[in-house]
C-alpha atoms as a PDB file:
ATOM      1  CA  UNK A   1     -83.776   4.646  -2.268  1.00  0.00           C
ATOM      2  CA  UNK A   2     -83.590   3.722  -5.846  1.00  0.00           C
ATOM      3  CA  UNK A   3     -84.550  -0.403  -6.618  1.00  0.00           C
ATOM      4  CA  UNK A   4     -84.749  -2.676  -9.622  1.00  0.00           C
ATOM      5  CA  UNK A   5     -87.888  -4.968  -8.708  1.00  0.00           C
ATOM      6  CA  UNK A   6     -88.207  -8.725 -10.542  1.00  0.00           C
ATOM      7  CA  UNK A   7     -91.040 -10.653 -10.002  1.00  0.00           C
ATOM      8  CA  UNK A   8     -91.566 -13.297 -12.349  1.00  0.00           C
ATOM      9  CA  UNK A   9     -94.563 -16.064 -11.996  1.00  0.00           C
ATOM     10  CA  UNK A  10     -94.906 -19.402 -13.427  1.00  0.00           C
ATOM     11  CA  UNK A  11     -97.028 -22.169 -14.307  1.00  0.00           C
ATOM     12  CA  UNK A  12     -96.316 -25.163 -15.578  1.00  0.00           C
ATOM     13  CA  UNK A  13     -99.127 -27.842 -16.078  1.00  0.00           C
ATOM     14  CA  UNK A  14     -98.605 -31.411 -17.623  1.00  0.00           C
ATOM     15  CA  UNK A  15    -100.687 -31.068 -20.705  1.00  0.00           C
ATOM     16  CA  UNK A  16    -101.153 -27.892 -23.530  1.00  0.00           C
ATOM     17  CA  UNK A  17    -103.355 -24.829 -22.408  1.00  0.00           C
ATOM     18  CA  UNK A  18    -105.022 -23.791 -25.555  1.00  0.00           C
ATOM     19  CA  UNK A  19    -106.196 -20.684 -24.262  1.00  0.00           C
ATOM     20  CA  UNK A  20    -105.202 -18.418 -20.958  1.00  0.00           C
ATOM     21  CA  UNK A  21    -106.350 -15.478 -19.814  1.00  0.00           C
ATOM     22  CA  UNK A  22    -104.703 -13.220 -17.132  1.00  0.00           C
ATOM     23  CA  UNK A  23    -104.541  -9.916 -15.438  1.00  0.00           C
ATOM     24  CA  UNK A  24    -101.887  -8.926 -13.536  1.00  0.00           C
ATOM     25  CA  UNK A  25    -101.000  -6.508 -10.470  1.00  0.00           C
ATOM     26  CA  UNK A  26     -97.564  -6.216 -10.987  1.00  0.00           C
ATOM     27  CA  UNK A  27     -96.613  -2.351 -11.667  1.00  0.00           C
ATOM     28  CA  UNK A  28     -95.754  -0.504  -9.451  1.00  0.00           C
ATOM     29  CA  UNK A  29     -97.645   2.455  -8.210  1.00  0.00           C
ATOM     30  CA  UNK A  30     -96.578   6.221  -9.027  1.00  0.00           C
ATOM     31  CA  UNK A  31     -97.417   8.055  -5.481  1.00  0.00           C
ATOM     32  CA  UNK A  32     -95.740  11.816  -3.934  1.00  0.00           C
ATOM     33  CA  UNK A  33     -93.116   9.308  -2.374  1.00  0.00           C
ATOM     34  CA  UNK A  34     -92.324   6.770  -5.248  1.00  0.00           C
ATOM     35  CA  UNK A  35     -91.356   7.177  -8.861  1.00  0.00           C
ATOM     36  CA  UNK A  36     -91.765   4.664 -11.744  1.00  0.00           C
ATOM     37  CA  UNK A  37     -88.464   5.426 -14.003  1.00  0.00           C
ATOM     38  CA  UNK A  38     -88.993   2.411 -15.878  1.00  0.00           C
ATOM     39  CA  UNK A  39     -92.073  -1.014 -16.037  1.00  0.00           C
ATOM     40  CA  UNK A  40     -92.094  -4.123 -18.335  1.00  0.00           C
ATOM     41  CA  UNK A  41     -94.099  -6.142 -18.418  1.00  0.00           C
ATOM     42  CA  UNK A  42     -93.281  -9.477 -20.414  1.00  0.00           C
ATOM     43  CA  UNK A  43     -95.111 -12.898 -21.008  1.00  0.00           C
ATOM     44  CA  UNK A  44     -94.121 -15.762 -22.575  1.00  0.00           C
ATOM     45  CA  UNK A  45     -95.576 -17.731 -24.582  1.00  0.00           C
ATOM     46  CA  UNK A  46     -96.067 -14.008 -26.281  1.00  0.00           C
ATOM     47  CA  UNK A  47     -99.774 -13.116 -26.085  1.00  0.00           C
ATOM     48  CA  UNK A  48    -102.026 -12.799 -28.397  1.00  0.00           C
ATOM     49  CA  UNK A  49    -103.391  -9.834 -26.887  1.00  0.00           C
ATOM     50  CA  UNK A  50    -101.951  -7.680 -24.180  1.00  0.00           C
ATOM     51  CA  UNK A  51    -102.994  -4.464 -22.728  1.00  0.00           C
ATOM     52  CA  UNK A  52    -103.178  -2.158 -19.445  1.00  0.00           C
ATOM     53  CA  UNK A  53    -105.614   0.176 -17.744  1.00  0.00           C
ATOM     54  CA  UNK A  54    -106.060   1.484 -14.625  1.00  0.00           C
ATOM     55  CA  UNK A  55    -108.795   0.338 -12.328  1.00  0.00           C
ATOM     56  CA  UNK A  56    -111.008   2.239  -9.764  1.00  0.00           C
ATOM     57  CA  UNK A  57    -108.419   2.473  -6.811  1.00  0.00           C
ATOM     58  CA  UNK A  58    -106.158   3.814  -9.642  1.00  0.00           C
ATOM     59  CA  UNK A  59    -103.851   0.782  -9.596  1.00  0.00           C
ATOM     60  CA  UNK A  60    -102.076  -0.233 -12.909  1.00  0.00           C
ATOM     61  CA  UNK A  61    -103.492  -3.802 -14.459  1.00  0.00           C
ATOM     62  CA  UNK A  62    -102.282  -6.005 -17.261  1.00  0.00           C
ATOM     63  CA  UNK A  63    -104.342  -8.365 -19.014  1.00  0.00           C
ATOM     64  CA  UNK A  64    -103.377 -10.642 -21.408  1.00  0.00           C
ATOM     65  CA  UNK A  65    -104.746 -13.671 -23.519  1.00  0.00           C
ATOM     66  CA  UNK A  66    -102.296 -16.383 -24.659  1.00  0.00           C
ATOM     67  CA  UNK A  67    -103.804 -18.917 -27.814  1.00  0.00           C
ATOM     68  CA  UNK A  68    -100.550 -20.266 -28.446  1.00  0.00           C
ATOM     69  CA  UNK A  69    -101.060 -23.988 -26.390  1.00  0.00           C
ATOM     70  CA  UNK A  70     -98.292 -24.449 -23.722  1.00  0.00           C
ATOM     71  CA  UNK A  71     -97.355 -26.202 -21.115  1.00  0.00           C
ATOM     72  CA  UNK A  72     -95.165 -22.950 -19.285  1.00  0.00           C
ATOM     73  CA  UNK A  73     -96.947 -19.819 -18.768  1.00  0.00           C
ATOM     74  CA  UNK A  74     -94.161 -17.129 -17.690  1.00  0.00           C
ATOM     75  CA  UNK A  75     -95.032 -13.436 -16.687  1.00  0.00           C
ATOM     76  CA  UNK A  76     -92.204 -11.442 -15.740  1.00  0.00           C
ATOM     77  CA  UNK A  77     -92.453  -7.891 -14.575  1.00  0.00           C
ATOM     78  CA  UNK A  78     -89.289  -5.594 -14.181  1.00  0.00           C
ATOM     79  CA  UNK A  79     -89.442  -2.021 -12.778  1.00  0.00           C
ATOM     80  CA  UNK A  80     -87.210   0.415 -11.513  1.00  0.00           C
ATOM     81  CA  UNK A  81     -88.277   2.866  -9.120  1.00  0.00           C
ATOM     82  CA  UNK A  82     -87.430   5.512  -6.595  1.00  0.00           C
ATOM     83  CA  UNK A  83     -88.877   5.027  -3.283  1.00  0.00           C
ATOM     84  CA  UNK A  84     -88.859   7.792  -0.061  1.00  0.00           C
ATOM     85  CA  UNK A  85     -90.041   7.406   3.492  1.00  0.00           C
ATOM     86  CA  UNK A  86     -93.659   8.552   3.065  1.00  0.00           C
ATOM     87  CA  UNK A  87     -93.972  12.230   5.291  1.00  0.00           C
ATOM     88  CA  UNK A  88     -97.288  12.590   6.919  1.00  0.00           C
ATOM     89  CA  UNK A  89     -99.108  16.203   8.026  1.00  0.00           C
ATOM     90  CA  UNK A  90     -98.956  14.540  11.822  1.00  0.00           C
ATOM     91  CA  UNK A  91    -101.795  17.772  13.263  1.00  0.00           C
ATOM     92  CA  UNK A  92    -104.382  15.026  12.254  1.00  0.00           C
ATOM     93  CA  UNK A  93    -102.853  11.900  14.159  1.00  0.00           C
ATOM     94  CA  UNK A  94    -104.156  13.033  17.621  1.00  0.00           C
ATOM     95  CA  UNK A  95    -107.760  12.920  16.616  1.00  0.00           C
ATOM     96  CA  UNK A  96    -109.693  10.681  18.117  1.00  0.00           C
ATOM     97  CA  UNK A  97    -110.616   7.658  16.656  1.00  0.00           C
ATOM     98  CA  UNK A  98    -113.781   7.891  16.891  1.00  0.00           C
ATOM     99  CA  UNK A  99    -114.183  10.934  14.490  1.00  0.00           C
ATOM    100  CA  UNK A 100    -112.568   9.477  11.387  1.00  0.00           C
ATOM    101  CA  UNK A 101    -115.418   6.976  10.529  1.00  0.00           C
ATOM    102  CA  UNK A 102    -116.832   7.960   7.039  1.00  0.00           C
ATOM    103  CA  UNK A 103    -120.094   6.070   7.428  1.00  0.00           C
ATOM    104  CA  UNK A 104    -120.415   7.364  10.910  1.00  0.00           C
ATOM    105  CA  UNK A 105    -119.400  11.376   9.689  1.00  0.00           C
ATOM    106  CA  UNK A 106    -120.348  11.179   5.728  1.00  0.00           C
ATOM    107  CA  UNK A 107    -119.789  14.882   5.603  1.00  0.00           C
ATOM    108  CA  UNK A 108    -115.821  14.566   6.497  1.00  0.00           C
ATOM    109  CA  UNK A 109    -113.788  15.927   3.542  1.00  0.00           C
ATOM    110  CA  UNK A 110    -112.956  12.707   1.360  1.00  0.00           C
ATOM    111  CA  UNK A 111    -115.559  10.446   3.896  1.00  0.00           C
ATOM    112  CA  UNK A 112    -117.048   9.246   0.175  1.00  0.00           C
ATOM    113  CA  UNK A 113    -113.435   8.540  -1.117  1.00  0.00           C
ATOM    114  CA  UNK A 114    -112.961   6.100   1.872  1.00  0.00           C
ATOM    115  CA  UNK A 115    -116.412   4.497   2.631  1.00  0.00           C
ATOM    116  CA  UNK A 116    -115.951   1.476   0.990  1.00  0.00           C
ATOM    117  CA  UNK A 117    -112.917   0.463   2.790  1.00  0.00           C
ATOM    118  CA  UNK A 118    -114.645   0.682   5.778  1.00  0.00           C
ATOM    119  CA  UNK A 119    -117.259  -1.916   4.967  1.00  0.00           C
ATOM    120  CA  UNK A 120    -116.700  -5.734   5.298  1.00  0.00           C
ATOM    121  CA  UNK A 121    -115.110  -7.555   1.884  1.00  0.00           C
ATOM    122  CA  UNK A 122    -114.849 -11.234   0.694  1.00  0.00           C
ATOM    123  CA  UNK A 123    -111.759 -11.916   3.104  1.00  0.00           C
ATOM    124  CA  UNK A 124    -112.400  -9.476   5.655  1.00  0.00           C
ATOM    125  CA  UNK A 125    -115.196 -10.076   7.860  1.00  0.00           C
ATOM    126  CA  UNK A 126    -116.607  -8.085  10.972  1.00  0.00           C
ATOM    127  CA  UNK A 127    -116.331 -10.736  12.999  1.00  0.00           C
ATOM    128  CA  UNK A 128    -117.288 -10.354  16.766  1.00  0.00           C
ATOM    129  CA  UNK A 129    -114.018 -11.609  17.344  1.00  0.00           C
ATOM    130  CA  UNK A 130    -111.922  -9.216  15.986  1.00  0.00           C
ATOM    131  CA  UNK A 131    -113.713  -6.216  16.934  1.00  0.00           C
ATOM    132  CA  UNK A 132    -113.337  -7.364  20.683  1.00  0.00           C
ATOM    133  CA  UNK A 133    -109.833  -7.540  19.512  1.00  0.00           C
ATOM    134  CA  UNK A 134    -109.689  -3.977  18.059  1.00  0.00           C
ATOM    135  CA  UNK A 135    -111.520  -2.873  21.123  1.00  0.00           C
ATOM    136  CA  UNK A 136    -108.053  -3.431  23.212  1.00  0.00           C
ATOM    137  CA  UNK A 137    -106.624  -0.884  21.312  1.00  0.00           C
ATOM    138  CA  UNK A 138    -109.247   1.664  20.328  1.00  0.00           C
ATOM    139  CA  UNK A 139    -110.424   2.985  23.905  1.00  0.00           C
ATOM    140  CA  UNK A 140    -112.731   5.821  23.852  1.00  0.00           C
ATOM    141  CA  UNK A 141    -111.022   9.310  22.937  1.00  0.00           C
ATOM    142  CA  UNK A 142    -107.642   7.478  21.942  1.00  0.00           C
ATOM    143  CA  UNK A 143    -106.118   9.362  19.594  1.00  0.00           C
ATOM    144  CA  UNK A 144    -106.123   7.788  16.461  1.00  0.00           C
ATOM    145  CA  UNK A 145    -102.784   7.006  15.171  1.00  0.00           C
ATOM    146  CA  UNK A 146    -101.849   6.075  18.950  1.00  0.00           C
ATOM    147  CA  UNK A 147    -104.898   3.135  18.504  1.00  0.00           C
ATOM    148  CA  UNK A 148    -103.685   2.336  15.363  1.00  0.00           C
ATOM    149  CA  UNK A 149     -99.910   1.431  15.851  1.00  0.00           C
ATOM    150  CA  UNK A 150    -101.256  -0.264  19.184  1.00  0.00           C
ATOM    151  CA  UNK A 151    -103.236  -2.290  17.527  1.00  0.00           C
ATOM    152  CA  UNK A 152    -100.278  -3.007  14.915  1.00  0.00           C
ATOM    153  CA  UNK A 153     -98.423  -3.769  18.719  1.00  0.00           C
ATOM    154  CA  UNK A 154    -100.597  -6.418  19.379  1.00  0.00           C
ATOM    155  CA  UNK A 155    -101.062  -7.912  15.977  1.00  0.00           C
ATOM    156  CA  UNK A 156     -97.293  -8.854  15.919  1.00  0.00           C
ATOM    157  CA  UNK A 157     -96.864  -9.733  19.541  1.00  0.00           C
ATOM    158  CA  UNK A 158     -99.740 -11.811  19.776  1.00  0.00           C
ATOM    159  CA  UNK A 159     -99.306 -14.015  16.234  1.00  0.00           C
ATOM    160  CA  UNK A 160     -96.854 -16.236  14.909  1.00  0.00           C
ATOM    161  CA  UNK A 161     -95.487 -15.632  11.749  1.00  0.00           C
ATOM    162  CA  UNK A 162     -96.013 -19.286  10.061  1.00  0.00           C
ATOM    163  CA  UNK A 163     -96.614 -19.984   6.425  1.00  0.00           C
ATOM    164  CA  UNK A 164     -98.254 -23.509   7.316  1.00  0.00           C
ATOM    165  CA  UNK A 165    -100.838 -21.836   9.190  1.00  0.00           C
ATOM    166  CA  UNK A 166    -102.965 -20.623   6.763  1.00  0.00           C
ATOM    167  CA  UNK A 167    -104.166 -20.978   3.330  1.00  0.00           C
ATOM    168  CA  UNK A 168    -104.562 -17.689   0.336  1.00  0.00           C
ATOM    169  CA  UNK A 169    -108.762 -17.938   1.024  1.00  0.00           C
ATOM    170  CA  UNK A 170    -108.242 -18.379   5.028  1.00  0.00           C
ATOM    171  CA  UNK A 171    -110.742 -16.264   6.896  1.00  0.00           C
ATOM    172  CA  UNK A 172    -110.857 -14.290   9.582  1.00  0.00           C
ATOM    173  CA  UNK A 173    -112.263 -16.953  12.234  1.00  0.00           C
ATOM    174  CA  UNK A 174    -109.019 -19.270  10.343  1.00  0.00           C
ATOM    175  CA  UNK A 175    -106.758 -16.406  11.107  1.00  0.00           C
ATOM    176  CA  UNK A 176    -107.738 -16.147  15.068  1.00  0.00           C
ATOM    177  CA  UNK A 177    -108.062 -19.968  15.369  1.00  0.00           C
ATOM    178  CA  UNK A 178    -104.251 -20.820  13.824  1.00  0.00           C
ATOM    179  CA  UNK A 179    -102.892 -17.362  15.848  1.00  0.00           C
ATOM    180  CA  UNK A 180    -100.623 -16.987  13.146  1.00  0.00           C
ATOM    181  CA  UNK A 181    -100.192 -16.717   9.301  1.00  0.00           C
ATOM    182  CA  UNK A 182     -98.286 -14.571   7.057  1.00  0.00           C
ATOM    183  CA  UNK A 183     -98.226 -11.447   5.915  1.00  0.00           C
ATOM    184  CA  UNK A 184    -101.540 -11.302   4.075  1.00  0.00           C
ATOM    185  CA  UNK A 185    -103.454 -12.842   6.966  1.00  0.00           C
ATOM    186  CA  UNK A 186    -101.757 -10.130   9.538  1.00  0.00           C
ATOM    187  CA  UNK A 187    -103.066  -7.426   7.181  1.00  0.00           C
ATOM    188  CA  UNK A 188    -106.795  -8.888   6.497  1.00  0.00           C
ATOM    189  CA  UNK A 189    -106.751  -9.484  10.686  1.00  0.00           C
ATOM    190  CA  UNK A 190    -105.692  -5.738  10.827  1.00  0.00           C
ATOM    191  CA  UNK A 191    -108.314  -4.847   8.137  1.00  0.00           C
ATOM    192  CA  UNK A 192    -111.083  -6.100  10.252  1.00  0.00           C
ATOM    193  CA  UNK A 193    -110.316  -4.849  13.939  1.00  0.00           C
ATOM    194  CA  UNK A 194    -110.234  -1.356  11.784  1.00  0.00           C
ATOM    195  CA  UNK A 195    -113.411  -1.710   9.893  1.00  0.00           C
ATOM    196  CA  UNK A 196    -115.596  -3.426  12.297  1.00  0.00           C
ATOM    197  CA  UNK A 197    -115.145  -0.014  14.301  1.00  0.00           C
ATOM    198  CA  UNK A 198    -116.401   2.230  11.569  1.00  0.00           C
ATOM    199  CA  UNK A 199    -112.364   2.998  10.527  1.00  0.00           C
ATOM    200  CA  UNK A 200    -111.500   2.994   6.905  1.00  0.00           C
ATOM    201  CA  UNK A 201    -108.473   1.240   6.012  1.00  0.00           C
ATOM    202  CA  UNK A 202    -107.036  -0.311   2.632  1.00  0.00           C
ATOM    203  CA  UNK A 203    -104.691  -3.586   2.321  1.00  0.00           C
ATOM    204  CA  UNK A 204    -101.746  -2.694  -0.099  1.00  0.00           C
ATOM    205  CA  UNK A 205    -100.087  -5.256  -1.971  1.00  0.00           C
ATOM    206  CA  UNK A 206     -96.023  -4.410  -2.760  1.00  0.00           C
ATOM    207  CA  UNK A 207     -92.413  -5.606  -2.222  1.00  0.00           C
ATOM    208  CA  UNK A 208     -90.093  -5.261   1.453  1.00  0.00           C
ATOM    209  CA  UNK A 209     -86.629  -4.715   0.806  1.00  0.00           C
ATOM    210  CA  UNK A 210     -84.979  -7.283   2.845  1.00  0.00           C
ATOM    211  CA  UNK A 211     -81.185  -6.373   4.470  1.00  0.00           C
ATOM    212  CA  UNK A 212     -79.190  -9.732   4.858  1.00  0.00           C
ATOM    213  CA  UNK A 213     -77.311 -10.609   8.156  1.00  0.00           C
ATOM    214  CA  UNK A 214     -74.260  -8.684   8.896  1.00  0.00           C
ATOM    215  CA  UNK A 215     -71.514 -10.404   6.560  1.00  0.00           C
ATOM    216  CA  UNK A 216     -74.104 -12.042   4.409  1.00  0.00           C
ATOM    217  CA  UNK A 217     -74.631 -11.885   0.709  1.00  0.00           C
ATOM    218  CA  UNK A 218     -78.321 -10.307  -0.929  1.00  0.00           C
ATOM    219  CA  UNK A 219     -79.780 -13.253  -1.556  1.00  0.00           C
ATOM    220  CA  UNK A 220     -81.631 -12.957  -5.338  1.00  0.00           C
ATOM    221  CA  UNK A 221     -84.833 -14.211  -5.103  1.00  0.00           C
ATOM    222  CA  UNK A 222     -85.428 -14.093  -1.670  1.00  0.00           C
ATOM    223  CA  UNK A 223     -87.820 -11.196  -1.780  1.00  0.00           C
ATOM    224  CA  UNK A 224     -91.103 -11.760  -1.454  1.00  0.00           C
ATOM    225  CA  UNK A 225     -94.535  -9.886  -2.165  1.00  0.00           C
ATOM    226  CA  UNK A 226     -95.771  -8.270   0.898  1.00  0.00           C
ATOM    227  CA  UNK A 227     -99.098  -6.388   1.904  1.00  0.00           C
ATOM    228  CA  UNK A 228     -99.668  -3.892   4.869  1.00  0.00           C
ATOM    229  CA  UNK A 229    -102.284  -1.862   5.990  1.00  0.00           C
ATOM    230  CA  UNK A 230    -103.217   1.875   5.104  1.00  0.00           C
ATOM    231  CA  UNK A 231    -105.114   3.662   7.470  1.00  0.00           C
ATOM    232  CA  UNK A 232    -107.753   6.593   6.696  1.00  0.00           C
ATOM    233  CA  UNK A 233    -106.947   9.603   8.519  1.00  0.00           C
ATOM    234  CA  UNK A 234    -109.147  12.995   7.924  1.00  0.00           C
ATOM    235  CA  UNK A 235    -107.885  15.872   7.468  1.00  0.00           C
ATOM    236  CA  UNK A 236    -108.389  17.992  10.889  1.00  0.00           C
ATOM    237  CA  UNK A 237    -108.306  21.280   8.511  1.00  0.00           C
ATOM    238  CA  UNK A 238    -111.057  20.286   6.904  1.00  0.00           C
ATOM    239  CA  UNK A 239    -108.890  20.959   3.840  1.00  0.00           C
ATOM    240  CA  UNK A 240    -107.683  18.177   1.195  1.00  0.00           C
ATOM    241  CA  UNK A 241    -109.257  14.578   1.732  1.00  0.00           C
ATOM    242  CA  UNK A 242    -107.444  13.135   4.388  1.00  0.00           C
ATOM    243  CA  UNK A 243    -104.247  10.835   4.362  1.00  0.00           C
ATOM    244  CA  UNK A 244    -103.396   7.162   4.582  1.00  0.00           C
ATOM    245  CA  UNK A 245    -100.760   5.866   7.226  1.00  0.00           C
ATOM    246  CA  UNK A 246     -98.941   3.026   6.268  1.00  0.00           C
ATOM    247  CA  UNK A 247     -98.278   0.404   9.143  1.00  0.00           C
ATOM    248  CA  UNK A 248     -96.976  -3.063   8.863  1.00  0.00           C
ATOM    249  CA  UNK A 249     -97.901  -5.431  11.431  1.00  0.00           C
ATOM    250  CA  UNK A 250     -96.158  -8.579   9.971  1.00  0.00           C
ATOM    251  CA  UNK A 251     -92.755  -6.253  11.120  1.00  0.00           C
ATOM    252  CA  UNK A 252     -94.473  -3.946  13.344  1.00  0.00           C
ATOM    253  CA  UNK A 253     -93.495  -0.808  12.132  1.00  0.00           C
ATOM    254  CA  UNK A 254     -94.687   2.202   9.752  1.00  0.00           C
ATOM    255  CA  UNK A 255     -93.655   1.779   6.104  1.00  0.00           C
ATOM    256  CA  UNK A 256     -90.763   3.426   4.863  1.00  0.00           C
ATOM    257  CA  UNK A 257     -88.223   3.582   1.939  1.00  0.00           C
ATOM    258  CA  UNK A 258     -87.949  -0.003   2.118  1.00  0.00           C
ATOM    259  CA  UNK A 259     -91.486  -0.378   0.959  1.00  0.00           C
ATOM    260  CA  UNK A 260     -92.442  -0.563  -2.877  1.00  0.00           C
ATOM    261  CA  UNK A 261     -96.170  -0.126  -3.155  1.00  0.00           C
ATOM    262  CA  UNK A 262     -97.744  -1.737  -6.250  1.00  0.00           C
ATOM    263  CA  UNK A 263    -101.437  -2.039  -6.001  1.00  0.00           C
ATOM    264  CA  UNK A 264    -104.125  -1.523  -3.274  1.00  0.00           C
ATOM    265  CA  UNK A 265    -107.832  -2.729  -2.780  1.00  0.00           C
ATOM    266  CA  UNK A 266    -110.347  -3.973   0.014  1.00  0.00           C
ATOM    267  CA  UNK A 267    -108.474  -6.915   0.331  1.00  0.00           C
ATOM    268  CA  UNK A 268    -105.989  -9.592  -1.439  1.00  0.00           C
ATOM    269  CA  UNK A 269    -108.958 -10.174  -3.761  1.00  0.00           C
ATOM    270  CA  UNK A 270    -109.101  -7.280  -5.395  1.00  0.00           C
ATOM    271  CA  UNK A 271    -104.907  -7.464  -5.870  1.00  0.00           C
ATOM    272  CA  UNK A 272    -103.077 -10.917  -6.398  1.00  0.00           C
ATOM    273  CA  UNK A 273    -100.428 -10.383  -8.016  1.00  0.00           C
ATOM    274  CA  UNK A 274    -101.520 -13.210 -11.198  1.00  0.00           C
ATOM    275  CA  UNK A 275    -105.222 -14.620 -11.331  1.00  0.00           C
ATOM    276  CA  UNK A 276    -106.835 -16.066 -14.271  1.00  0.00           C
ATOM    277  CA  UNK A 277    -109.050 -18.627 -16.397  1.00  0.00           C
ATOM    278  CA  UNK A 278    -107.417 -21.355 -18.340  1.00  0.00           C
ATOM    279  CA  UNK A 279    -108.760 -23.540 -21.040  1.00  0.00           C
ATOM    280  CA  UNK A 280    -106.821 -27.305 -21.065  1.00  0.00           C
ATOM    281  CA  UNK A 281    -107.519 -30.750 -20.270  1.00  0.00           C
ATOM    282  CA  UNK A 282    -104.310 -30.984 -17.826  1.00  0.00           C
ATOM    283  CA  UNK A 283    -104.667 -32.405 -14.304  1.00  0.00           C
ATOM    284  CA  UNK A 284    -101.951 -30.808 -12.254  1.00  0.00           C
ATOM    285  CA  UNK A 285    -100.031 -27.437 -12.126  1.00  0.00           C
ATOM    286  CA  UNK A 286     -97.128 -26.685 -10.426  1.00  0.00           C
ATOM    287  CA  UNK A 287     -97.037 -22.452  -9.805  1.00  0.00           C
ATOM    288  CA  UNK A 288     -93.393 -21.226  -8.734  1.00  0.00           C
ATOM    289  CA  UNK A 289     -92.876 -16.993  -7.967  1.00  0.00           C
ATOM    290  CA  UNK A 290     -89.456 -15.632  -7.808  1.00  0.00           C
ATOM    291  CA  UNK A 291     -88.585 -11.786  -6.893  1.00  0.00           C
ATOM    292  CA  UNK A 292     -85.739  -9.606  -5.885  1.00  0.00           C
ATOM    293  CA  UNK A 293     -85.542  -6.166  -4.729  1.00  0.00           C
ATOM    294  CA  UNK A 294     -82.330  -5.283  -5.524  1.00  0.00           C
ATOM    295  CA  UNK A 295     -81.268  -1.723  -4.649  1.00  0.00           C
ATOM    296  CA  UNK A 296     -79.287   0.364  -6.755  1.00  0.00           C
ATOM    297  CA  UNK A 297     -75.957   0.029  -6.307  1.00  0.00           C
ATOM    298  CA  UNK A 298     -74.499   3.387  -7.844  1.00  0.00           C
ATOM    299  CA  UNK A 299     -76.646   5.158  -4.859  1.00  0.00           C
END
C-alpha cells in the first residue's frame, strides 16, 4: 500500500522566541517491508540551521535551530512511502519464551543487538505489578509468539482506551491504577510485562491508517501518531540475528500494511515526534498536531 503521510506540529506562544532548538522524529523508516520514495522536511520560521543524522537505533533525526523571534513555530513533514505486511520466518515463533532472553542467553546470535531493550527505561519500569501481569501470559514452556499475542489479548481486553486517563510522563504504576490510556501507555504497559521477564522488546513510534465507516468520507487530519510494540525473537537457526514481531495492543492485532513505521527506541523518550529548548520570556503555549495518512489513490 502506497501513502502520502502529513504531520505537521505547532506552537504558538504569546510573546517572541528568540531562539528554538528542535529535533525531530518525523521520517519515516526505510525497512525490507517499507520504502521511502520521497521525505521533507520543512520549518517555518526557516531555520537558521537545519540538518539530519541517524541515531544509534538507526532512526532518521532532524534538528534544527530557529534565531528568527516568533510567536508560531511550524514543522511540517511530508513523505510518501510504500508499505507491505511485514513476512516473518515463523520456525522461530514456537520457541519457548524462556530461551529468547539476551541477558539470560548472551551467546544467542544478535543477544548484544537486543540487550538493552530488555532492561528497564525512564517510562518503563519493572514493576512487580506488571510482571505478575506478564506472568498470566508467559507460563513456563509457552511458546513464545503464543505468550506474546496473549499478552497483547489481555492488554486490550483488560484497558480502556481513554485519552483523559493519562498524561505523556504517566508511569507504569499510573498506567495500572487509571486501567486505561492511549496508545503510548498500552505499548510502555506491554514494554514492561516483556522486559521484566528477561524478553527484549522495542516501542515503535509511526502512523495507523485509519478506514472510515462504511459510506463515510477519509477524514484529513484525523490520523494520529501511533506506537506498538516489537518483540525480539532469535533466530532458532542460529543463523542471522533474530527478528522483531510487530503487535499492537491498542487494536489487538499484528502490524500490517496499514502501519507506517517512523522511529523506534526503549520508549516514547527516546522518539517524540518534536522535543526541544526554547529561549523567550512568554508565559503560555498552545501546541496543536495535525496528520493524515492518505493512501494513494491511483493504487
Amino acid at each position: 500500500m502506497r501513502y502520502r503521510v502529513s504531520h505537521t506540529t505547532t506552537y504558538s506562544y504569546d510573546e517572541d522566541v528568540t531562539n528554538s532548538f528542535g529535533i525531530a522524529h518525523v521520517t519515516p523508516r526505510e525497512l525490507p517491508h517499507q520504502r521511502v520514495e520521497t521525505t521533507d522536511v520543512d520549518i517555518t520560521p526557516a531555520p537558521a540551521d537545519q540538518s539530519s543524522d541517524v541515531d544509534f537505533y538507526g532512526n532518521t533525526v532532524t534538528y534544527f535551530q530557529v534565531l528568527e523571534p516568533h510567536q508560531r513555530l511550524e514543522i511540517a513533514a511530508v513523505s510518501e512511502v510504500e508499505v507491505s505486511t511485514p513476512v516473518y520466518d515463523e520456525a522461530s515463533f514456537d520457541q519457548p519464551w524462556e530461551r529468547a532472553r539476551p541477558l539470560v542467553d548472551p551467546g544467542l546470535p544478535g543477544a548484544w543487538r537486543a540487550a538493552d531493550l530488555a532492561v528497564a527505561s525512564p517510562l518503563v519500569e519493572h514493576t512487580r505489578e506488571a510482571y505478575d501481569f506478564g506472568a498470566v501470559s508467559l507460563t513456563e514452556q509457552r511458546p513464545l509468539v503464543e505468550a506474546a499475542e496473549d499478552l497483547m489479548h489481555r492488554i486490550h481486553a483488560g484497558f480502556d482506551y481513554d485519552d483523559t486517563a493519562t498524561t505523556v510522563t504517566s508511569t507504569i504504576p499510573e498506567i495500572f491504577e487509571a486501567q486505561g490510556g492511549v496508545c503510548q501507555d498500552f505499548a510502555h504497559l506491554m514494554l514492561a510485562c516483556f522486559r521484566a521477564h528477561g524478553l527484549a522488546a522495542r516501542y515503535v513510534s509511526g502512523y495507523l491508517a485509519t478506514t472510515p465507516p462504511p459510506g463515510k468520507p477519509r477524514l484529513v487530519g484525523a490520523d494520529a501518531s501511533h506506537a506498538w510494540v516489537e518483540v525480539w525473537v532469535p533466530s532458532q537457526s542460529g543463523a542471522g540475528t533474530g527478528q522483531w514481531l510487530a503487535l499492537d495492543p491498542t487494536n489487538d492485532t499484528r502490524a500490517d500494511d496499514r502501519y507506517v513505521s517512523v522511529a523506534w527506541g526503549r520508549d516514547y523518550a527516546d522518539v517524540p515526534p518534536v522535543k526541544g529548548v526554547i529561549y523567550t520570556e512568554a508565559t503560555t503555549s498552545t501546541l496543536t498536531v495535525s496528520v493524515d495518512v492518505a493512501p494513494d489513490q491511483q493504487e
